[in-house]
Protein backbone atom coordinates (compact mmCIF):
# COMPACT_ATOMS: atom_id res chain seq x y z
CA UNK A 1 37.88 9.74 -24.47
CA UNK A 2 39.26 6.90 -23.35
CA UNK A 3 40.32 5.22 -19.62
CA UNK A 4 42.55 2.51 -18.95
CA UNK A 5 40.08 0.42 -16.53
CA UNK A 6 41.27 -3.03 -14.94
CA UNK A 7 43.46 -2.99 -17.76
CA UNK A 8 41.48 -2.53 -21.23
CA UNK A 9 40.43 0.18 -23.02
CA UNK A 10 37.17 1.87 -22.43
CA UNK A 11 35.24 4.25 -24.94
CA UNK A 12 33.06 6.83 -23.24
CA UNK A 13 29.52 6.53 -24.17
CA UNK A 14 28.25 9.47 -25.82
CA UNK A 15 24.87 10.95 -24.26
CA UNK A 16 21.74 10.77 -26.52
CA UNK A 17 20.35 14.23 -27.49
CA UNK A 18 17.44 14.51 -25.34
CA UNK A 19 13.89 14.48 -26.97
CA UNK A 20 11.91 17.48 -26.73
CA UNK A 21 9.04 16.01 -25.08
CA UNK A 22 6.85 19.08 -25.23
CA UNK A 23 7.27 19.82 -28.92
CA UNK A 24 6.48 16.73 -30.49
CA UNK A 25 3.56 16.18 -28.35
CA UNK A 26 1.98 18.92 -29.77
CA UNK A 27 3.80 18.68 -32.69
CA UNK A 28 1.56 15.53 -32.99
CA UNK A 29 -1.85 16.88 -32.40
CA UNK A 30 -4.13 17.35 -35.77
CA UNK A 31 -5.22 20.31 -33.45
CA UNK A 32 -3.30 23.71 -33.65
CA UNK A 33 -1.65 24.86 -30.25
CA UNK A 34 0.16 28.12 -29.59
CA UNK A 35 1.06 29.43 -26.81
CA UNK A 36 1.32 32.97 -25.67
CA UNK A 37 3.07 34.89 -22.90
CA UNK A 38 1.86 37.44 -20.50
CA UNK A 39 2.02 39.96 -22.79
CA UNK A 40 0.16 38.07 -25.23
CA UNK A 41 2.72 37.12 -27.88
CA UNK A 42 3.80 33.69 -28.92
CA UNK A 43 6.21 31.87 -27.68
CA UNK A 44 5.33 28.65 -28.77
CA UNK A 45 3.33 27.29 -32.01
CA UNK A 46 2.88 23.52 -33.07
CA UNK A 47 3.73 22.31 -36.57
CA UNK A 48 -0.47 22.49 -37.37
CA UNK A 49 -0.80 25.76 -36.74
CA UNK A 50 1.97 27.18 -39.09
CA UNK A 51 0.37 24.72 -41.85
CA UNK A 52 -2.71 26.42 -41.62
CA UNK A 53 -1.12 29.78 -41.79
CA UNK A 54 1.52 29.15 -44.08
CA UNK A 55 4.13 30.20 -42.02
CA UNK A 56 7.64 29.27 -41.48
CA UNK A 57 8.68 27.57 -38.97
CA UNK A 58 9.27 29.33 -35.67
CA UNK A 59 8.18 32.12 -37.42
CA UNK A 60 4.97 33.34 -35.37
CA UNK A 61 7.51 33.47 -31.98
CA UNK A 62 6.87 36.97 -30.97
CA UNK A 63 3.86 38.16 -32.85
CA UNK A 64 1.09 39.39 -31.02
CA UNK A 65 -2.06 36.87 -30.65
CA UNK A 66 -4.25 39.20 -32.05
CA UNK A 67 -2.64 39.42 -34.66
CA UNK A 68 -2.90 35.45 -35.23
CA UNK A 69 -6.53 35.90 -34.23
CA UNK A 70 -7.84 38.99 -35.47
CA UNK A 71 -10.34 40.51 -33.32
CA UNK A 72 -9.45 38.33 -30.29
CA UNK A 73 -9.70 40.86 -27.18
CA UNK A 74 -6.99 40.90 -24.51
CA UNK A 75 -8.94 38.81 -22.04
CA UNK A 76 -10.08 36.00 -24.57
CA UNK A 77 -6.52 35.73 -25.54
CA UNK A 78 -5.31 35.93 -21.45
CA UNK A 79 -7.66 32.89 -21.05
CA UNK A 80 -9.92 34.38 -18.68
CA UNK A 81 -13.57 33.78 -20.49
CA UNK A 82 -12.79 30.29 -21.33
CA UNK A 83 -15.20 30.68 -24.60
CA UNK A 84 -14.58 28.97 -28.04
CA UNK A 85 -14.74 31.33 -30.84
CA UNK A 86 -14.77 31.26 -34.59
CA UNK A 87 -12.06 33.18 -36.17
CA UNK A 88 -12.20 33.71 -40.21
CA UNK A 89 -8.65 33.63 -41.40
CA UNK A 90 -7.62 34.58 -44.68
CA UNK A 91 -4.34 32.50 -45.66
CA UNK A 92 -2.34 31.81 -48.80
CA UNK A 93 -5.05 32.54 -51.38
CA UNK A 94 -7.91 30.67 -49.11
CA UNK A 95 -10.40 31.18 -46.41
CA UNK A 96 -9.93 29.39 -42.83
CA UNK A 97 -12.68 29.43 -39.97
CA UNK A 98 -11.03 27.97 -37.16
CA UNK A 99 -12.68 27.20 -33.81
CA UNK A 100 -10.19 28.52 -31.11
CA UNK A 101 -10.73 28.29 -27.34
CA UNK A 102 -7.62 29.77 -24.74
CA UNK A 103 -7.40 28.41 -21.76
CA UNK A 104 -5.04 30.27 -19.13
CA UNK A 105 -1.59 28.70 -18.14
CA UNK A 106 -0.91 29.93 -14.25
CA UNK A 107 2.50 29.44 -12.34
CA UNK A 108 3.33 28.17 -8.74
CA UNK A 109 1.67 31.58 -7.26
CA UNK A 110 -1.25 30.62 -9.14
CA UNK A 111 -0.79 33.81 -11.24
CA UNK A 112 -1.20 34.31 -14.94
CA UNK A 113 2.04 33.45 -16.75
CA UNK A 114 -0.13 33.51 -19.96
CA UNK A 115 -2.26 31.02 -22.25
CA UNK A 116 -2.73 28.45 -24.24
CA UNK A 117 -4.62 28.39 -27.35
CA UNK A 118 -6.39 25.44 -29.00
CA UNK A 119 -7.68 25.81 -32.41
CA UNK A 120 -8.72 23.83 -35.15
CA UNK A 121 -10.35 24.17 -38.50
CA UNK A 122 -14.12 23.78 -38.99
CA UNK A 123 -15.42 22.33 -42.25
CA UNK A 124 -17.50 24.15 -44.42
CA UNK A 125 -19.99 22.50 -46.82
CA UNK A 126 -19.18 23.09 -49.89
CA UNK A 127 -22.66 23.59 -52.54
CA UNK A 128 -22.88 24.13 -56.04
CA UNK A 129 -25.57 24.38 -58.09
CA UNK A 130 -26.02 21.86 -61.28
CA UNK A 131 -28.67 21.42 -63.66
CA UNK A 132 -30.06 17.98 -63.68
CA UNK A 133 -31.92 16.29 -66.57
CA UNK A 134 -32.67 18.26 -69.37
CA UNK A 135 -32.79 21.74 -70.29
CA UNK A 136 -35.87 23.17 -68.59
CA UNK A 137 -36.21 20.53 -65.52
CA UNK A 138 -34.78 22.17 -62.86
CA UNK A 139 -31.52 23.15 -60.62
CA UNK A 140 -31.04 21.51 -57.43
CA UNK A 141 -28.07 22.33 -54.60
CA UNK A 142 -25.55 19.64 -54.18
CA UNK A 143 -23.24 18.95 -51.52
CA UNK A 144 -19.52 18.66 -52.88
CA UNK A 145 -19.30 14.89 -52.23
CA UNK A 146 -22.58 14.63 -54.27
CA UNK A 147 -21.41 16.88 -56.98
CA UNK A 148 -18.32 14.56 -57.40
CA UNK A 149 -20.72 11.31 -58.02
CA UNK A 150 -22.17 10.25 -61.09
CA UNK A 151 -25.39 12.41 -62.00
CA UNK A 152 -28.30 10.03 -63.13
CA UNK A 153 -28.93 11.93 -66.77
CA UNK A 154 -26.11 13.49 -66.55
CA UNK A 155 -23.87 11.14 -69.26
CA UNK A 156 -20.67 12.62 -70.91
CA UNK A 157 -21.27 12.97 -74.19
């Protein structure tokens, strides 16, 4: 578009697309967010969340909580017993325990509009066991950092 102004050509100046505050906030966060309605489905899941899962993009809008969280009970997932819990999930060929904790979201009225939910994933030590020395000496169990380091007695051959 343009305007003859005092003589000269103007351009109009072309709004920026505005950033989506909300989402890349959480978007940001090493910790997985989703959000859920009153009815307990999502309608909102960070980028950490759907890693963990292996999910597409966008693709848990909808789907029941409980079904994200199996064996999450309505009022855990409503936010009302403000509790962290560990939830085993089983995801692209591996084993997730993620700490989750939902707190309730409330509107003006100050009644439930639904929740938030704050997860993230717990390490697990990992053990092995190795023989050390020679045949006959012993077995001894390892964390996985230690299995990774060089085993006194323990030379390639």
């Amino acid at each position: 578009m343009r305007s003859e102004a005092l003589g000269r050509a103007v351009e109009a100046e072309v709004a920026p697309r505005p950033f989506d505050w909300p989402a890349q906030a959480f978007d940001a966060l090493e910790q997985a967010v989703l959000a859920l309605d009153r009815e307990r489905k999502v309608v909102y899941s960070n980028r950490r969340i759907e890693e963990l899962l292996g999910a597409e993009a966008g693709s848990l809008i909808g789907m029941p909580g409980s079904r994200v969280f199996p064996g999450a009970d309505a009022r855990w997932l409503k936010g009302a017993l403000r509790e962290p819990r560990d939830f085993r999930i089983g995801a692209e060929g591996r084993e997730l325990t993620l700490k989750a904790e939902a707190l309730p979201i409330r509107g003006e009225d100050g009644g439930l509009v639904g929740s938030v939910v704050v997860a993230e994933t717990i390490s697990e030590t990992v053990f092995k066991v190795r023989r050390l020395g020679k045949e006959g000496e012993g077995t001894r169990l390892l964390r996985a950092e230690e299995f990774l380091e060089k085993i006194p007695g323990d030379e390639e051959e």
